[in-house]
N, C-alpha and C. Protein backbone atom coordinates (compact mmCIF):
# COMPACT_ATOMS: atom_id res chain seq x y z
N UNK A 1 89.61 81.61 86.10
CA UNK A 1 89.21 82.54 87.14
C UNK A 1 90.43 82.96 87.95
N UNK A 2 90.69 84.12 88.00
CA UNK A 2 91.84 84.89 88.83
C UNK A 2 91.05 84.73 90.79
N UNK A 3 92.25 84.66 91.10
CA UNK A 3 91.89 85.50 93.00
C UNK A 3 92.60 86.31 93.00
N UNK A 4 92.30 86.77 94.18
CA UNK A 4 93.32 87.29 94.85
C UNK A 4 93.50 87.35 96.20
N UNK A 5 94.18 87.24 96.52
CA UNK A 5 94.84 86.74 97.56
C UNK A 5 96.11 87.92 98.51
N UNK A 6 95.97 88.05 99.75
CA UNK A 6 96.58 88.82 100.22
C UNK A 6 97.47 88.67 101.47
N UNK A 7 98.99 88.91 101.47
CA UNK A 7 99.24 88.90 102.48
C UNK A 7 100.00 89.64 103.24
N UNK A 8 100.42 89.56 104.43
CA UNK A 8 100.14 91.29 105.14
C UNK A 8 101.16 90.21 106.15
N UNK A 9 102.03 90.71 107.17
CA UNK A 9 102.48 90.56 107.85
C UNK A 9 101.60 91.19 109.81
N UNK A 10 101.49 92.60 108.93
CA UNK A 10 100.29 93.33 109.91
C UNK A 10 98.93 92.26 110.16
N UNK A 11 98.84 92.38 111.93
CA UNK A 11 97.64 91.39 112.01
C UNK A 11 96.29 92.46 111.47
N UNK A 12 95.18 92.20 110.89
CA UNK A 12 93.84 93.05 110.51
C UNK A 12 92.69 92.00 111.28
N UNK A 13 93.06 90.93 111.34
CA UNK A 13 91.58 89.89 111.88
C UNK A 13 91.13 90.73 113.45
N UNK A 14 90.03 91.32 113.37
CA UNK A 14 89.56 91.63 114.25
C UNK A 14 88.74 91.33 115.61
N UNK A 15 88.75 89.77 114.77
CA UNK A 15 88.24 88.79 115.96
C UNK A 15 89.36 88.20 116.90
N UNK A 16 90.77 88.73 116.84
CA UNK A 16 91.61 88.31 117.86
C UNK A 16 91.58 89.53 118.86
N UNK A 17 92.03 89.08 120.15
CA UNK A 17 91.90 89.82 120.80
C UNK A 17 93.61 90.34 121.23
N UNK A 18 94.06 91.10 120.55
CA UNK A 18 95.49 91.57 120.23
C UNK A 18 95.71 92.74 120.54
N UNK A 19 96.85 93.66 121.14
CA UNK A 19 97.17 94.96 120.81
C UNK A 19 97.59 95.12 119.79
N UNK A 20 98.09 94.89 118.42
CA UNK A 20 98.79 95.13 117.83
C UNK A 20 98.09 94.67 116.43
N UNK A 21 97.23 94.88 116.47
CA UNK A 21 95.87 94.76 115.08
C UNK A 21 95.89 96.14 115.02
N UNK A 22 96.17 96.78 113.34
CA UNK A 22 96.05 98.16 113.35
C UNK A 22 94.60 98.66 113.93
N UNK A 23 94.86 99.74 113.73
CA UNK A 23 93.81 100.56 114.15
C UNK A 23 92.67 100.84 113.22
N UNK A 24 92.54 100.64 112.05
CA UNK A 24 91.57 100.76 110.56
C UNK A 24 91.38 99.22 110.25
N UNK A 25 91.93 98.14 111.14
CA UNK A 25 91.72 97.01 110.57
C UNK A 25 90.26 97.05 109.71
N UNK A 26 89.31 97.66 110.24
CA UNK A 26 87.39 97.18 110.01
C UNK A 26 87.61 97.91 108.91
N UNK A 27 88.20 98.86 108.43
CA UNK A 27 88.23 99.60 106.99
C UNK A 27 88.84 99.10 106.24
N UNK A 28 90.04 98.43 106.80
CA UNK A 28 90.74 97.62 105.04
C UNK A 28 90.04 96.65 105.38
N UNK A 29 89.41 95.78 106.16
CA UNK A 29 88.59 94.63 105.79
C UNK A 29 87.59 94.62 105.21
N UNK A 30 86.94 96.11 105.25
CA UNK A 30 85.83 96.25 104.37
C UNK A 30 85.87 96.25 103.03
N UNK A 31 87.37 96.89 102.40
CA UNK A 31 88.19 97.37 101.27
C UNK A 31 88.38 95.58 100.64
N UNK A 32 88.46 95.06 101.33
CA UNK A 32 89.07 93.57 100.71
C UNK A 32 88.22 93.14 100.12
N UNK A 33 86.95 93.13 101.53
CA UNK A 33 85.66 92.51 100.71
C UNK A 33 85.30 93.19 99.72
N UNK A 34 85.21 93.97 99.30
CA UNK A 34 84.89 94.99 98.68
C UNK A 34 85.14 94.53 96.81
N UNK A 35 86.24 94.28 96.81
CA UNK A 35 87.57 93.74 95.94
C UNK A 35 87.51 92.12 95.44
N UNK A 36 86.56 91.71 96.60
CA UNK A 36 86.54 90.27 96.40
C UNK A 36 87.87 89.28 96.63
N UNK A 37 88.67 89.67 97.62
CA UNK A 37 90.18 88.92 97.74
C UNK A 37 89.31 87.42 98.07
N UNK A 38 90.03 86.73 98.03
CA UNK A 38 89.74 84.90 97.99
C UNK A 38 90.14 84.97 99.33
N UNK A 39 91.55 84.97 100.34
CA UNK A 39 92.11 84.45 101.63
C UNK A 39 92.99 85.61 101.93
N UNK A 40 93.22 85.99 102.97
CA UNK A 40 94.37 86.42 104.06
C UNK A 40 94.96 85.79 104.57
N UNK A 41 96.10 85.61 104.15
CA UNK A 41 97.04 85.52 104.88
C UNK A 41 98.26 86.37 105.89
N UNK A 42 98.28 86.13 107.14
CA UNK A 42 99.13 87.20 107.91
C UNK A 42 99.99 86.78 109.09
N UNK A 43 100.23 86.84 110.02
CA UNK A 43 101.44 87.18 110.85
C UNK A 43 100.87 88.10 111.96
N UNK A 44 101.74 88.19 112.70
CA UNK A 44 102.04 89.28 114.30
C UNK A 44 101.28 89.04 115.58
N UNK A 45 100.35 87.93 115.37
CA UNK A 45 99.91 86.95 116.08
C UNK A 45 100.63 85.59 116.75
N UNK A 46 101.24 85.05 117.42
CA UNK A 46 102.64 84.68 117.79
C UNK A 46 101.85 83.06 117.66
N UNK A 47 100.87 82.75 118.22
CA UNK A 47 99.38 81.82 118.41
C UNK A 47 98.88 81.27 117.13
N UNK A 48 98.81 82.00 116.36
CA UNK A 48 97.92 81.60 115.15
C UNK A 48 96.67 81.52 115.07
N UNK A 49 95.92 81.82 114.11
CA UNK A 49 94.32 81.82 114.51
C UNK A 49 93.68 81.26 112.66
N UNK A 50 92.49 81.12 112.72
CA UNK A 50 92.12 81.09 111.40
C UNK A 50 90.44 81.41 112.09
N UNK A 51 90.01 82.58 111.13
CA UNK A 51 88.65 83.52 111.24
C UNK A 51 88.31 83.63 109.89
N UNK A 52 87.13 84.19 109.65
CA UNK A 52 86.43 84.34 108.42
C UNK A 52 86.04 85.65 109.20
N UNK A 53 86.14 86.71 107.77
CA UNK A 53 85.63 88.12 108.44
C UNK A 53 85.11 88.53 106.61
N UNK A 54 83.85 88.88 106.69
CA UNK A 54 83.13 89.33 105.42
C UNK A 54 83.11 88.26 104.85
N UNK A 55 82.87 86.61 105.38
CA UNK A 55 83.07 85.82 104.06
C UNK A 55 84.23 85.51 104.02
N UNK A 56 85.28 86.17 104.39
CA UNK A 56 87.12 85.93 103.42
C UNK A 56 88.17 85.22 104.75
N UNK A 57 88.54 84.00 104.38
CA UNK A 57 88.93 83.08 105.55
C UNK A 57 90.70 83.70 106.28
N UNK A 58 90.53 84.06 106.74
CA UNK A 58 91.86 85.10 107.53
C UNK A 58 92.61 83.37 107.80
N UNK A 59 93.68 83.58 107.59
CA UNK A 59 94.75 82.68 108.40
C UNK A 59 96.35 83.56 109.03
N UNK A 60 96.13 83.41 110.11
CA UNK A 60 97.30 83.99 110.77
C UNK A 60 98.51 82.56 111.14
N UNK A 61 99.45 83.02 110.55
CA UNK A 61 100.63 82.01 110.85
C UNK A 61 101.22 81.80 112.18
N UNK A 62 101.40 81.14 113.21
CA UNK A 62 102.36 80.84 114.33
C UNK A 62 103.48 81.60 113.96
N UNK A 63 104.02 82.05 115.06
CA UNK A 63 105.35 82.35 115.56
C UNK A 63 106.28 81.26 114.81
N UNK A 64 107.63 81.63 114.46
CA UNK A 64 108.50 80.88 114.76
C UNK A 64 109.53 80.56 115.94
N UNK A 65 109.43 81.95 116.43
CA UNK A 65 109.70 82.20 117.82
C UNK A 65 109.51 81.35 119.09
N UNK A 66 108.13 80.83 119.16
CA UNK A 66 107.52 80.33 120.59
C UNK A 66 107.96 78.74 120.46
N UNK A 67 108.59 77.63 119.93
CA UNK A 67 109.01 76.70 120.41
C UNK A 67 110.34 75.59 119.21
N UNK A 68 110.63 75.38 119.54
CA UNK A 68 111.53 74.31 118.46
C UNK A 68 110.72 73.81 116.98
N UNK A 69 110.10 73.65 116.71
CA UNK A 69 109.54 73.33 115.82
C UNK A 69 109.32 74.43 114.60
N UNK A 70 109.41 73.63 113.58
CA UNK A 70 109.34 74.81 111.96
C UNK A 70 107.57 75.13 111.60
N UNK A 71 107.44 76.60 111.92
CA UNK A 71 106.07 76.52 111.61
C UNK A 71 106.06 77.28 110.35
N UNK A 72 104.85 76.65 109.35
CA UNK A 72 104.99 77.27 108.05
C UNK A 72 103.67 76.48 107.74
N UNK A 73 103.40 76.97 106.15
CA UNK A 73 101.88 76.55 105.67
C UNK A 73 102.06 76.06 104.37
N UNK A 74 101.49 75.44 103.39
CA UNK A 74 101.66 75.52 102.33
C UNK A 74 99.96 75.70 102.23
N UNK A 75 99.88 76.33 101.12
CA UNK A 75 98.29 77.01 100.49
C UNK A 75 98.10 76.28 99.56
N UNK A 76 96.70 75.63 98.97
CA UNK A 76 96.67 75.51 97.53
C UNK A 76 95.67 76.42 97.24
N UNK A 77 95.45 77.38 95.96
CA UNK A 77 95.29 78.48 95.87
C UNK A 77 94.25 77.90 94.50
């Protein structure tokens, strides 16, 4: 079984409360589901968040910016 899997630097989770979530986020999220992607993965959220939107589990990464520490993820896919 294939996924797919997507990741975007642009924040789309629409359940954060952000300026800087495009403006069509609700249309490519519809497009994903649509497609059946497995996870999001993304960025531009400085905080980090993890949401489910259509079913499809959004993970936004921390900043590396906001403190001393190495923030990063490893996925198993």
């Amino acid at each position: 079984e294939k996924r797919t899997v997507v990741f975007t630097h642009q924040n789309i989770d629409t359940n954060i409360n952000e300026d800087h979530i495009i403006s069509n986020a609700d249309e490519i999220n519809g497009i994903l589901a649509d497609y059946g992607v497995s996870h999001v993965f993304q960025g531009h959220y400085h905080y980090g968040a993890e949401n489910i939107i259509n079913g499809i589990p959004y993970t936004t990464l921390r900043a590396m910016c906001l403190d001393d520490s190495e923030n990063y993820l490893i996925a198993e896919v």
